[in-house]
N, C-alpha and C. Protein backbone atom coordinates (compact mmCIF):
# COMPACT_ATOMS: atom_id res chain seq x y z
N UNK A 1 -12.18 16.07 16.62
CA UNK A 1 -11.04 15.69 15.81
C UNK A 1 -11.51 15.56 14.36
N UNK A 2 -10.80 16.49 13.36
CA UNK A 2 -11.37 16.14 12.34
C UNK A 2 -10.71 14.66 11.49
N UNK A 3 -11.03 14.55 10.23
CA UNK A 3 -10.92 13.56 9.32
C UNK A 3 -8.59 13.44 9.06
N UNK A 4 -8.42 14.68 8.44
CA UNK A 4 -6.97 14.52 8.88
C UNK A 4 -6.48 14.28 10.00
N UNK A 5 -6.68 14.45 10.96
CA UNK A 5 -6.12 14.10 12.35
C UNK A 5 -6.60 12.63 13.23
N UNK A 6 -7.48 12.18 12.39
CA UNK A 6 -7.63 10.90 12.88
C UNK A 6 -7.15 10.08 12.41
N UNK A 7 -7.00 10.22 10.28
CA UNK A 7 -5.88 9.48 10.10
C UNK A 7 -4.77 10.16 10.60
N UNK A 8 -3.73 10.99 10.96
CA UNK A 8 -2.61 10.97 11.64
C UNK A 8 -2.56 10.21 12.71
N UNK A 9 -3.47 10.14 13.35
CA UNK A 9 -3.36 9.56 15.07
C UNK A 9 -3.41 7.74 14.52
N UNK A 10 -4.37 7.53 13.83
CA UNK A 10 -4.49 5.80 13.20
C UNK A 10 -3.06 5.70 12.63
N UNK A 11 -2.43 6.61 11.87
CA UNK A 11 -1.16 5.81 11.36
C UNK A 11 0.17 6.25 12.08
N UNK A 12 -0.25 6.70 13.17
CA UNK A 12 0.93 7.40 14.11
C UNK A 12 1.08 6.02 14.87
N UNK A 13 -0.69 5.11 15.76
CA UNK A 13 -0.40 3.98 15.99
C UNK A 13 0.20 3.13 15.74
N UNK A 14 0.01 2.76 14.27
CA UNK A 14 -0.03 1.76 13.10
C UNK A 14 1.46 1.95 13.13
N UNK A 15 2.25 2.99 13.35
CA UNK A 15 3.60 3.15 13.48
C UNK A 15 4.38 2.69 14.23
N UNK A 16 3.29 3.14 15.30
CA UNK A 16 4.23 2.09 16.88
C UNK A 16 3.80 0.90 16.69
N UNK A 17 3.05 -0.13 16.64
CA UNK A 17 2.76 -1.69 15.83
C UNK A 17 3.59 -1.91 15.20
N UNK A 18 4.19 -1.61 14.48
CA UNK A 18 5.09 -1.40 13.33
C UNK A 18 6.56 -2.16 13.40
N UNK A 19 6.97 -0.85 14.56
CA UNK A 19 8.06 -0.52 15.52
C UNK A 19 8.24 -1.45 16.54
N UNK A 20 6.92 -1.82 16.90
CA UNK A 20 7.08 -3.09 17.90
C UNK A 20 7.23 -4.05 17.47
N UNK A 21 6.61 -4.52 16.28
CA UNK A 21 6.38 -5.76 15.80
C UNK A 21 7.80 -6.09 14.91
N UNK A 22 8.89 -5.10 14.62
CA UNK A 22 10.08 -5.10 14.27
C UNK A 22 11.04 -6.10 15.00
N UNK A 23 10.65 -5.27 16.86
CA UNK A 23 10.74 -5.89 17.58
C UNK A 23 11.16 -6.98 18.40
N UNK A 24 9.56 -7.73 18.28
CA UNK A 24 9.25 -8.33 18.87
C UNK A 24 8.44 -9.80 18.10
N UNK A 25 8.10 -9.52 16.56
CA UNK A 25 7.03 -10.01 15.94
C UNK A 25 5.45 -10.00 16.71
N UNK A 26 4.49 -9.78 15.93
CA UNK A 26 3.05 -9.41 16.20
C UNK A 26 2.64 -10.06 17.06
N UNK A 27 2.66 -11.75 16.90
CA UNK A 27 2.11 -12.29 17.64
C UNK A 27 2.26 -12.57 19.72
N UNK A 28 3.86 -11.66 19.45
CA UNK A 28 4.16 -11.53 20.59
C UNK A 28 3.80 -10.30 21.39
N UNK A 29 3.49 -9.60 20.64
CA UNK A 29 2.78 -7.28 21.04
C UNK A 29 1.53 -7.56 21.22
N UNK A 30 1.70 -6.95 22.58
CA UNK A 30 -0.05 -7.04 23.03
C UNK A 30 -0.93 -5.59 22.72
N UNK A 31 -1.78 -5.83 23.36
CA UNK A 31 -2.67 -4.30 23.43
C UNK A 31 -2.62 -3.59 24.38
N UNK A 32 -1.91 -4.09 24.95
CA UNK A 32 -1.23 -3.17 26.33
C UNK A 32 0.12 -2.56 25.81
N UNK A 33 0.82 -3.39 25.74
CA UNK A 33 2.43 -2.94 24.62
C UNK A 33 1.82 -1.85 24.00
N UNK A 34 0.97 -1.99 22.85
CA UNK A 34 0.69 -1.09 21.94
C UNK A 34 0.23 0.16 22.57
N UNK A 35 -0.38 0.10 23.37
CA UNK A 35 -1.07 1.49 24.00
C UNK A 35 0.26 1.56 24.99
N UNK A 36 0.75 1.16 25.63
CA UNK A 36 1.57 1.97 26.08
C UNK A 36 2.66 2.83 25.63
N UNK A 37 3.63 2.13 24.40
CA UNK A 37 3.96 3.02 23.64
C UNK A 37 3.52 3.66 22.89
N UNK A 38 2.35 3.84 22.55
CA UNK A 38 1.42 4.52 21.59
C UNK A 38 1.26 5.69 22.38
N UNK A 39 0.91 5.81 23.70
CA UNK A 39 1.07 6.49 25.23
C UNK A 39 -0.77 6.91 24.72
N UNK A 40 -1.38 5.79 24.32
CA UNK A 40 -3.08 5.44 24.37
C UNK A 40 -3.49 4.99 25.48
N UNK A 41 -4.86 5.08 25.81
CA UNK A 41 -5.66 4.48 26.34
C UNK A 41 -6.04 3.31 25.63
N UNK A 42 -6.33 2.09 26.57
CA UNK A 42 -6.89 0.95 26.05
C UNK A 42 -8.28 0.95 24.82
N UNK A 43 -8.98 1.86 25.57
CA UNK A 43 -10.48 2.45 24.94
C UNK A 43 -10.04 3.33 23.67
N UNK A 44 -8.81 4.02 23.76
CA UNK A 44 -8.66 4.94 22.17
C UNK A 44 -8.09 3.65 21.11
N UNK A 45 -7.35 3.09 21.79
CA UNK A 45 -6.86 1.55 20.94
C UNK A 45 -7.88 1.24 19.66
N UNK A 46 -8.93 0.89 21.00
CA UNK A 46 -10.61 0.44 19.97
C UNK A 46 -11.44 1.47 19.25
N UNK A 47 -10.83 2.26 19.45
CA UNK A 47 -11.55 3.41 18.96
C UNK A 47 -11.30 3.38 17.33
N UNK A 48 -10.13 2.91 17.29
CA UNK A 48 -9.46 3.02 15.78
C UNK A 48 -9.59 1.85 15.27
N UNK A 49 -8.93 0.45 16.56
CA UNK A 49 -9.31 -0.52 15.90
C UNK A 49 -10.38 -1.54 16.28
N UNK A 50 -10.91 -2.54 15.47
CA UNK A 50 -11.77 -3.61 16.66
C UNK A 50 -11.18 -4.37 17.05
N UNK A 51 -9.76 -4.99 16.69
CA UNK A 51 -8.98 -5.85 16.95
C UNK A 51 -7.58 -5.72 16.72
N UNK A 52 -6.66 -6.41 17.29
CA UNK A 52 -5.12 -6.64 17.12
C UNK A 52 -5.14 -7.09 15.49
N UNK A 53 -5.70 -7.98 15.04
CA UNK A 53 -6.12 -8.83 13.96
C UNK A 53 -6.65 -7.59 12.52
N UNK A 54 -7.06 -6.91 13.18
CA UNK A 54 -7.93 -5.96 12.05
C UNK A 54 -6.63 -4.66 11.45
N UNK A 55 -5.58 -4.81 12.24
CA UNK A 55 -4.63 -3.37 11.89
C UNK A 55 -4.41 -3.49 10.26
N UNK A 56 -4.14 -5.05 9.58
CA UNK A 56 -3.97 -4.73 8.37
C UNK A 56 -4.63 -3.69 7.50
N UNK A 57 -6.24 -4.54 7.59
CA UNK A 57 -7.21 -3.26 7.27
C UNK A 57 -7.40 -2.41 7.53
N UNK A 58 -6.66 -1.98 8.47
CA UNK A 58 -6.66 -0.25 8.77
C UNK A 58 -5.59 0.44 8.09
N UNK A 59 -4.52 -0.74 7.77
CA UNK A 59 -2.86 -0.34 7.18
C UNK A 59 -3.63 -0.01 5.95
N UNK A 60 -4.19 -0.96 5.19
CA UNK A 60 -4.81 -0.54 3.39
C UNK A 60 -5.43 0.41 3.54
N UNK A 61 -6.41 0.76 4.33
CA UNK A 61 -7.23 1.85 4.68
C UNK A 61 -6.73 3.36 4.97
N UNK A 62 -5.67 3.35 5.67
CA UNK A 62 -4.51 4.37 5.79
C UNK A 62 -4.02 4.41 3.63
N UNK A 63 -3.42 3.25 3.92
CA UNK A 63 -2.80 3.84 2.40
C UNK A 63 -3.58 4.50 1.13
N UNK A 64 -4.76 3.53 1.50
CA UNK A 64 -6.09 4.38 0.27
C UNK A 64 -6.51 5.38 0.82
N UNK A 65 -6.18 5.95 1.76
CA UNK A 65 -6.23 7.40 2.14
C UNK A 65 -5.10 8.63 1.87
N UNK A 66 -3.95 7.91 1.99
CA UNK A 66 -2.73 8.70 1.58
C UNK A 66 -3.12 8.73 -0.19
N UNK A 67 -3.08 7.78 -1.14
CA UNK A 67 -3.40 7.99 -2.10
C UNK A 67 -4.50 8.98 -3.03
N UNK A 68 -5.41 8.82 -1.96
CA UNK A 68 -6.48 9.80 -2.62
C UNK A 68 -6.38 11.24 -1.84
N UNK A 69 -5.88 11.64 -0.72
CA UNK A 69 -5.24 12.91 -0.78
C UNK A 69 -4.15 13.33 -1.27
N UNK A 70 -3.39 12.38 -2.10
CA UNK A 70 -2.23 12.84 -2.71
C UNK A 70 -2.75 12.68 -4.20
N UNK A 71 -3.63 12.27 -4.39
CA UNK A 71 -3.93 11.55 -6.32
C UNK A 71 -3.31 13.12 -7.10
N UNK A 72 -3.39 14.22 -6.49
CA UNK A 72 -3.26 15.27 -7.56
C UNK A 72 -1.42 15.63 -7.62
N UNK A 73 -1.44 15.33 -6.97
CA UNK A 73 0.13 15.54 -6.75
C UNK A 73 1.17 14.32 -7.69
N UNK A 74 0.63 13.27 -7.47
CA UNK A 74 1.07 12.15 -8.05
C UNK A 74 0.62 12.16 -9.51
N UNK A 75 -0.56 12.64 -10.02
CA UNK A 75 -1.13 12.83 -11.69
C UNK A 75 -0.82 14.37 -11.90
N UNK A 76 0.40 15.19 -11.45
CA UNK A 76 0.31 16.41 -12.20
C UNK A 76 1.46 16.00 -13.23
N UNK A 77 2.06 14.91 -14.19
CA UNK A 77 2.75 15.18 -15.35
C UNK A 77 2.32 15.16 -16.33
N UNK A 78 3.22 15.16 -17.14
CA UNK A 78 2.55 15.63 -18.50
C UNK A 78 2.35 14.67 -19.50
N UNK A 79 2.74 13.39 -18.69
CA UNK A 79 1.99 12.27 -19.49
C UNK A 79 0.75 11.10 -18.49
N UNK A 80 0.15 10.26 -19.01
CA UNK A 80 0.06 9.47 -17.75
C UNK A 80 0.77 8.08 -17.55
N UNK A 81 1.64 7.96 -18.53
CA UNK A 81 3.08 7.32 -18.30
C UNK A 81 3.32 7.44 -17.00
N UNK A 82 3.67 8.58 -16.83
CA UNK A 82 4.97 9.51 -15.65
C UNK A 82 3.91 9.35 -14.68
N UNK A 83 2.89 9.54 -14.58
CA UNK A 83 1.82 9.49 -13.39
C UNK A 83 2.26 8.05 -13.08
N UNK A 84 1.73 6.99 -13.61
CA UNK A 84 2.17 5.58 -13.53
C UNK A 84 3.01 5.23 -12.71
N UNK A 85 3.97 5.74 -13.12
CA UNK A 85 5.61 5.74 -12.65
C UNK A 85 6.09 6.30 -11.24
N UNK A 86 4.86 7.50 -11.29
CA UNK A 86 5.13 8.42 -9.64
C UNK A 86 4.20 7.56 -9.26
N UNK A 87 2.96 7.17 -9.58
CA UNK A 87 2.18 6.09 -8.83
C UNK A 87 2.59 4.92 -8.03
N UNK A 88 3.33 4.16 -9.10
CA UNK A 88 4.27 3.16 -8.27
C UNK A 88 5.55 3.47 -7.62
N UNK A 89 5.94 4.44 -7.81
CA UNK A 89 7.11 5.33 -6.66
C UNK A 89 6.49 5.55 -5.46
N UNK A 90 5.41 6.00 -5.67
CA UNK A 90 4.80 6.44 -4.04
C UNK A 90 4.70 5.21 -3.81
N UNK A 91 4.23 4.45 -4.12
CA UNK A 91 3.41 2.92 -3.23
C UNK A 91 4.96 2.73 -2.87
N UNK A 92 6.18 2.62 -3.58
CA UNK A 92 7.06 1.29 -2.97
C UNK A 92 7.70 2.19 -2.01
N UNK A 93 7.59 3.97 -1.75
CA UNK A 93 8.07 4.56 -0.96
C UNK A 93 7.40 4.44 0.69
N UNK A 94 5.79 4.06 0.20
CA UNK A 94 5.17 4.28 1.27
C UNK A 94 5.62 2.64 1.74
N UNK A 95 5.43 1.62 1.09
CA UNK A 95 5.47 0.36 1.86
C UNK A 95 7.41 0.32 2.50
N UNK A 96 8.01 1.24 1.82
CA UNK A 96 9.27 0.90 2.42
C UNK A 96 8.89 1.68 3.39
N UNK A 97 8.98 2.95 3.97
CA UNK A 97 8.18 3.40 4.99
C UNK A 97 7.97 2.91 6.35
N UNK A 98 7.19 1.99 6.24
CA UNK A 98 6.20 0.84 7.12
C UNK A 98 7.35 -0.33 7.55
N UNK A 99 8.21 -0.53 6.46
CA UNK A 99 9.05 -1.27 6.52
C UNK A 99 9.12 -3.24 6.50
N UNK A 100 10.22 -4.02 6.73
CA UNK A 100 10.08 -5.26 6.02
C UNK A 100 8.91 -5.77 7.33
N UNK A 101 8.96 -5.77 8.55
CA UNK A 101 8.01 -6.77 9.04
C UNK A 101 6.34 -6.12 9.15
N UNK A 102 6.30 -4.99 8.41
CA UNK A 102 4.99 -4.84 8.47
C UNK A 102 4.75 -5.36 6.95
N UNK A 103 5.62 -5.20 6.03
CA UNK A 103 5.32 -5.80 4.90
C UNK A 103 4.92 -7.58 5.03
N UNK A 104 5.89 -8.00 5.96
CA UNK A 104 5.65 -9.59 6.03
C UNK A 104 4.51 -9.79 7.02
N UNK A 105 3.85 -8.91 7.83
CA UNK A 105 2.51 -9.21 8.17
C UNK A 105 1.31 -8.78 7.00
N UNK A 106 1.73 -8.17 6.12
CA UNK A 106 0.84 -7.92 5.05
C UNK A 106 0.68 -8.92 4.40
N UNK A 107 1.85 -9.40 3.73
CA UNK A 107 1.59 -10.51 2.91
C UNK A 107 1.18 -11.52 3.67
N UNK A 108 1.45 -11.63 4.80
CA UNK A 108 0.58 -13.20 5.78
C UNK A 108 -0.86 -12.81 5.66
N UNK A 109 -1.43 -11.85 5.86
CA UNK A 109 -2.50 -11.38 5.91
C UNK A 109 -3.10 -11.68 4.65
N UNK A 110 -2.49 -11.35 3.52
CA UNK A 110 -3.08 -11.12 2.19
C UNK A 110 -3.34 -12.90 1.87
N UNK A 111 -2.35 -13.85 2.30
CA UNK A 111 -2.21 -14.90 1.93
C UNK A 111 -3.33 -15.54 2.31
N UNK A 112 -3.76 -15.35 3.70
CA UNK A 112 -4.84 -16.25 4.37
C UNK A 112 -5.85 -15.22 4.15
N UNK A 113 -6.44 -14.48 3.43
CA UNK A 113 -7.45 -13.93 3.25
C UNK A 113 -7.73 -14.55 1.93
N UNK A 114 -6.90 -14.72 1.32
CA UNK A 114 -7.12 -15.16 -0.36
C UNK A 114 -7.70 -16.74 -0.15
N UNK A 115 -7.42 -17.42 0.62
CA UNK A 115 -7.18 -18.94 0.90
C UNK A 115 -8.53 -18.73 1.20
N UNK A 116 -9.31 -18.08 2.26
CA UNK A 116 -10.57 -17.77 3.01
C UNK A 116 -11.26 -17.24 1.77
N UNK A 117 -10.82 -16.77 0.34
CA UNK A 117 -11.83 -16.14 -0.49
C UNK A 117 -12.37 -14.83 0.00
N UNK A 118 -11.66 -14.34 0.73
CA UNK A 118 -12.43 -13.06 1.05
C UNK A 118 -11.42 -11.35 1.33
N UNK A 119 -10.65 -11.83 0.21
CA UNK A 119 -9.74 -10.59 -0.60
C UNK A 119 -10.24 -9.56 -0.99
N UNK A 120 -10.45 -8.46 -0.77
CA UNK A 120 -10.90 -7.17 -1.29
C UNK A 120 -9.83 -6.61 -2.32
N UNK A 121 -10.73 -7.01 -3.62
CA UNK A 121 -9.98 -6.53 -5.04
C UNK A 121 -10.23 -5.21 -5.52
N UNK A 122 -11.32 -4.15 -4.73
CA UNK A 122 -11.82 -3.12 -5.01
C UNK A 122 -11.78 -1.60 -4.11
N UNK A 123 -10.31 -1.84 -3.89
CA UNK A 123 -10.01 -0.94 -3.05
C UNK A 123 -9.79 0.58 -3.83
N UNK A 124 -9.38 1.46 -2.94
CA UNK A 124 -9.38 2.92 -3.73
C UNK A 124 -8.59 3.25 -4.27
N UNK A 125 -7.30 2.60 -3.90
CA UNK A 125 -5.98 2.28 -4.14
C UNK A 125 -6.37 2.50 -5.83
N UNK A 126 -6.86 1.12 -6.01
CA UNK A 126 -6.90 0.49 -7.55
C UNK A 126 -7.67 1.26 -8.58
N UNK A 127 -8.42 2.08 -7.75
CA UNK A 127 -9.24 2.76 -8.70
C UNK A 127 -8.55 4.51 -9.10
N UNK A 128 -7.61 4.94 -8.04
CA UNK A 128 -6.30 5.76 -8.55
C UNK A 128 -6.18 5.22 -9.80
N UNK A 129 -5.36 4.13 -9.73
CA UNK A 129 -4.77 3.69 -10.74
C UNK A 129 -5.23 3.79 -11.74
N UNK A 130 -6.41 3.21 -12.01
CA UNK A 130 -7.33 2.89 -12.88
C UNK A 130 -7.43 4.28 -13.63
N UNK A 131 -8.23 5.37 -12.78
CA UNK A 131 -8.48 6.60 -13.61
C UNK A 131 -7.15 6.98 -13.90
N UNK A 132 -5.86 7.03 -13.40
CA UNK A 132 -4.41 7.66 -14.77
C UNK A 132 -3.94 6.83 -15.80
N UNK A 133 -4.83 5.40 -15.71
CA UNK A 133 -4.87 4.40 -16.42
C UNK A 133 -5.84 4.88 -17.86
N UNK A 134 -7.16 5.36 -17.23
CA UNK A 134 -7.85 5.52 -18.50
C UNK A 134 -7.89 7.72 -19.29
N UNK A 135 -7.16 8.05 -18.36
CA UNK A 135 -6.40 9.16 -19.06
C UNK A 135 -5.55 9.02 -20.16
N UNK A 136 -4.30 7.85 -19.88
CA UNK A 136 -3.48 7.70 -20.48
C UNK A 136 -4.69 6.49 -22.48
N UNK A 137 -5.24 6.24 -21.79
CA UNK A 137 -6.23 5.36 -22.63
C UNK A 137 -6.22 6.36 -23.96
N UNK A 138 -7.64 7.94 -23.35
CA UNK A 138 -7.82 8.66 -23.89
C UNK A 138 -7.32 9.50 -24.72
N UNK A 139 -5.66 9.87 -23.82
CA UNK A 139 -5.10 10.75 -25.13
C UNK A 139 -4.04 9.75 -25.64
N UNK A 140 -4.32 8.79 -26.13
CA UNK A 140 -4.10 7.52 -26.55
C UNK A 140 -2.05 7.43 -26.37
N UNK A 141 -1.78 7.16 -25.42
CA UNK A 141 -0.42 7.19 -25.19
C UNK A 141 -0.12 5.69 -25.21
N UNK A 142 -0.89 4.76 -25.05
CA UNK A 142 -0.64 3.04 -25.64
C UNK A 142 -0.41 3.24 -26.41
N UNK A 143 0.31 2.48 -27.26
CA UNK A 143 0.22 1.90 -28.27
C UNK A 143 -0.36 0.69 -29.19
N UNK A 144 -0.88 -0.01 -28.12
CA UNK A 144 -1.95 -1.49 -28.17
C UNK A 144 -3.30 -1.19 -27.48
N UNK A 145 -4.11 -1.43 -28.13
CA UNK A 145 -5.75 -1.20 -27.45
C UNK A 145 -5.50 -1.93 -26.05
N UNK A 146 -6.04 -1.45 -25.16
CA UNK A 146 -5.15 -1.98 -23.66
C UNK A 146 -6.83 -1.70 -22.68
N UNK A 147 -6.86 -2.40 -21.67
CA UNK A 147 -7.88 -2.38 -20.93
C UNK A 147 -7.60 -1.83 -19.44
N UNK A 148 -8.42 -1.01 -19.12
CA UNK A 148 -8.01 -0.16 -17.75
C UNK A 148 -7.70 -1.14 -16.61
N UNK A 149 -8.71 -2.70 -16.45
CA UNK A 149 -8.80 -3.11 -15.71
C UNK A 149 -7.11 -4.10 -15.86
N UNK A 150 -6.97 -4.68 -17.18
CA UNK A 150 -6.37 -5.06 -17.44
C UNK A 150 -4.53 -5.12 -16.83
N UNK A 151 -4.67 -3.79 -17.41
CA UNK A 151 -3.01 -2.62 -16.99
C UNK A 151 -2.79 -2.23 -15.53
N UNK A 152 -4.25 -2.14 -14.99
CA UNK A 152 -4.13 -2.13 -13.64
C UNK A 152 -3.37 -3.30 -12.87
N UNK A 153 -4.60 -4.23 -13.08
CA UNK A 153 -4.00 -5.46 -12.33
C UNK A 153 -2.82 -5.84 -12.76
N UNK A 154 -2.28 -6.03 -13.92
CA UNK A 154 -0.75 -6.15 -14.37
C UNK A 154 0.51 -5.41 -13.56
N UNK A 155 -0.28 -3.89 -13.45
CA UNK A 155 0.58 -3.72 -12.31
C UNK A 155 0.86 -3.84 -11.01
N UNK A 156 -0.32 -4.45 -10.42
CA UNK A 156 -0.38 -4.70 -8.97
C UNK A 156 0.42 -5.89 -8.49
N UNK A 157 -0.22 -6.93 -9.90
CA UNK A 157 0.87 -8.12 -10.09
C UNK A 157 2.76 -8.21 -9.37
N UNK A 158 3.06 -7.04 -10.43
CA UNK A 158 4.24 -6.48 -10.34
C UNK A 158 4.32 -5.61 -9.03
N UNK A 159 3.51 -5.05 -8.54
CA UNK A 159 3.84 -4.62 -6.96
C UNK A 159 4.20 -5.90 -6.13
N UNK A 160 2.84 -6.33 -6.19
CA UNK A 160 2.54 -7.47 -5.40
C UNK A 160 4.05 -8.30 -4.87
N UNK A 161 3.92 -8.72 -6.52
CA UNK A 161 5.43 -9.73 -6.66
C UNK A 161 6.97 -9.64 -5.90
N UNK A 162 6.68 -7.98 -6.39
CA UNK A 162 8.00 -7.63 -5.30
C UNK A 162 7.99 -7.38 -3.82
N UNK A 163 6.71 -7.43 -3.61
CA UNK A 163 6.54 -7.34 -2.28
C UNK A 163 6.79 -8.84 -1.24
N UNK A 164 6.55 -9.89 -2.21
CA UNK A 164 6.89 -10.84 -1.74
C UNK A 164 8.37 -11.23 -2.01
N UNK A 165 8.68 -10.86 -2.94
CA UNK A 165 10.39 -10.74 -3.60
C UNK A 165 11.51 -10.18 -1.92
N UNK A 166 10.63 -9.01 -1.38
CA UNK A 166 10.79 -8.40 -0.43
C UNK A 166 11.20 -9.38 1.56
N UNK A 167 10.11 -10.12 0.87
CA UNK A 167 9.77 -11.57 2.00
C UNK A 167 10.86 -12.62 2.26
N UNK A 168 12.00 -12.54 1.20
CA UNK A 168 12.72 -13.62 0.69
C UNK A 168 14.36 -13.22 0.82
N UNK A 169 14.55 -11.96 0.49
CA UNK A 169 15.45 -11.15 0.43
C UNK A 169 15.88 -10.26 1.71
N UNK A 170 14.94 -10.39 2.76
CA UNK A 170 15.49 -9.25 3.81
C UNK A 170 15.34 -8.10 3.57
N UNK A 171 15.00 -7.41 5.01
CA UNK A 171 14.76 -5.74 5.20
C UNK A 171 15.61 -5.17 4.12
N UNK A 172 16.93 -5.08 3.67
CA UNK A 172 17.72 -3.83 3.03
C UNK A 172 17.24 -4.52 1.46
N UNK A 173 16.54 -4.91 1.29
CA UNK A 173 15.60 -5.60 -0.32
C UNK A 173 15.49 -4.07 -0.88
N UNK A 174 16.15 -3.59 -2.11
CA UNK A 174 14.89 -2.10 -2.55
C UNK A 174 13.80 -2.45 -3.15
N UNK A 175 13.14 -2.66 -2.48
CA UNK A 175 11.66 -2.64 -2.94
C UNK A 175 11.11 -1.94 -4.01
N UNK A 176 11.27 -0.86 -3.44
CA UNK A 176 10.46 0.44 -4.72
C UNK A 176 11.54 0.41 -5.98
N UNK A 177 12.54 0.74 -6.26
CA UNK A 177 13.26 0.65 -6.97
C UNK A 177 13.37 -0.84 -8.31
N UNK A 178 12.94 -1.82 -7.80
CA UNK A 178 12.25 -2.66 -8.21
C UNK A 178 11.18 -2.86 -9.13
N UNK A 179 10.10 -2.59 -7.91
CA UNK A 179 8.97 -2.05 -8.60
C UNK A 179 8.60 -0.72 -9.93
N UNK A 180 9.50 -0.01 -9.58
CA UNK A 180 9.68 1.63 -10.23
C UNK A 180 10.56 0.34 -11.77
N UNK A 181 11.64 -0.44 -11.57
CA UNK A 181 12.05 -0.30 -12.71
C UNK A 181 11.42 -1.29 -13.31
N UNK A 182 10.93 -2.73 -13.15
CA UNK A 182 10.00 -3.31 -13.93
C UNK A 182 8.64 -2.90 -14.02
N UNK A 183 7.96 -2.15 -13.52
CA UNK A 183 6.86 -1.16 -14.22
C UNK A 183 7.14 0.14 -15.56
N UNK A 184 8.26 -0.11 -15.23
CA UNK A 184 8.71 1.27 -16.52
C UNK A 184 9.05 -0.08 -17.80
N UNK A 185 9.91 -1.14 -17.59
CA UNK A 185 9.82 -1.78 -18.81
C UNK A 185 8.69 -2.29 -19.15
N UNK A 186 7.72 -2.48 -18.62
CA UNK A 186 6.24 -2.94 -19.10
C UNK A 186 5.78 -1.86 -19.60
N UNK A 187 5.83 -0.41 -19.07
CA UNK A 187 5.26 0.67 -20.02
C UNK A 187 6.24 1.16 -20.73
N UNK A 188 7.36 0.62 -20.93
CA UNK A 188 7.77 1.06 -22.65
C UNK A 188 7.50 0.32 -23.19
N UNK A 189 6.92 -1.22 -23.01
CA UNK A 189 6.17 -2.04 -24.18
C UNK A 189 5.43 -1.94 -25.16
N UNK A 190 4.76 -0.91 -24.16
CA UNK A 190 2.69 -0.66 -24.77
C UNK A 190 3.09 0.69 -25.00
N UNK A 191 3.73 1.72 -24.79
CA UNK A 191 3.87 2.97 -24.92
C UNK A 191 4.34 3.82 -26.51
């Protein structure tokens, strides 16, 4: 099995989890549930994951994979404004996607990992960002001396935020649309 087809098969799972946990909520989907509608073996289960507990990190892991086989598709405009903009379009397309209760096991996840200190701020995700971040630097499309790391996290902020905005509001929340339009008024600020 190569490298594409294993992520398909990991987020084909991650789909039925998903679907179940819509459901049923997580804590009630077993690993039997999951493999059976998954129509897995117990042993392919572990194959992908080490735990019921670990799918988040396989969910970020999936997405920093969709991102970096898509990075060229998402940075072909003709500014890196517009990259920006398709940047955070894809993310709020992909997390709508996945939908509200995998989002609200994300953010539970994200919450008690932060509390534990042991948040991974250096994902691949961020570093997308970062490089249409310091494109846009170069052929100087700011207008304020601006820091890659800076603009990044500002925008994740603003993902982030709505993702929990998302938590509060119920499944039919537009998420991306959200995100897509207060990331565009922050880059006509600096732009």
């Amino acid at each position: 099995m190569n490298l594409y087809q294993s992520i398909s098969k990991k987020k084909a799972i991650v789909d039925v989890i998903v679907n179940l946990m819509d459901e049923e909520g997580l804590k009630n989907v077993t690993i039997k549930d999951i493999c059976e509608n998954a129509d897995i073996s117990i042993g392919s289960f572990y194959h992908y994951f080490s735990s019921k507990d670990s799918i988040v990190q396989e969910m970020y892991q999936l997405m920093d994979e969709y991102f970096l086989l898509n990075k060229d598709n998402i940075c072909n405009h003709f500014t890196a404004i517009e990259d920006i903009i398709d940047f955070v379009t894809h993310f709020g397309l992909y997390v709508e996607q996945w939908g509200y209760y995998a989002n609200l096991l994300v953010i539970r996840t994200s919450l008690e990992e932060a509390a534990k200190g042991s948040l991974n701020k250096h994902r691949k995700i961020y570093n997308v960002l970062k490089d249409i971040i310091d494109i846009g630097i170069e052929d100087k499309f700011f207008k304020i001396n601006i820091d890659d790391e800076d603009l990044a996290s500002t925008i994740f902020v603003i993902i982030r935020g709505y993702m929990l905005e998302w938590t509060k509001h119920g499944a039919n929340y537009p998420v991306k649309d959200n995100m897509v339009r207060q990331v565009k008024y922050l880059l006509n600020s600096i732009s």
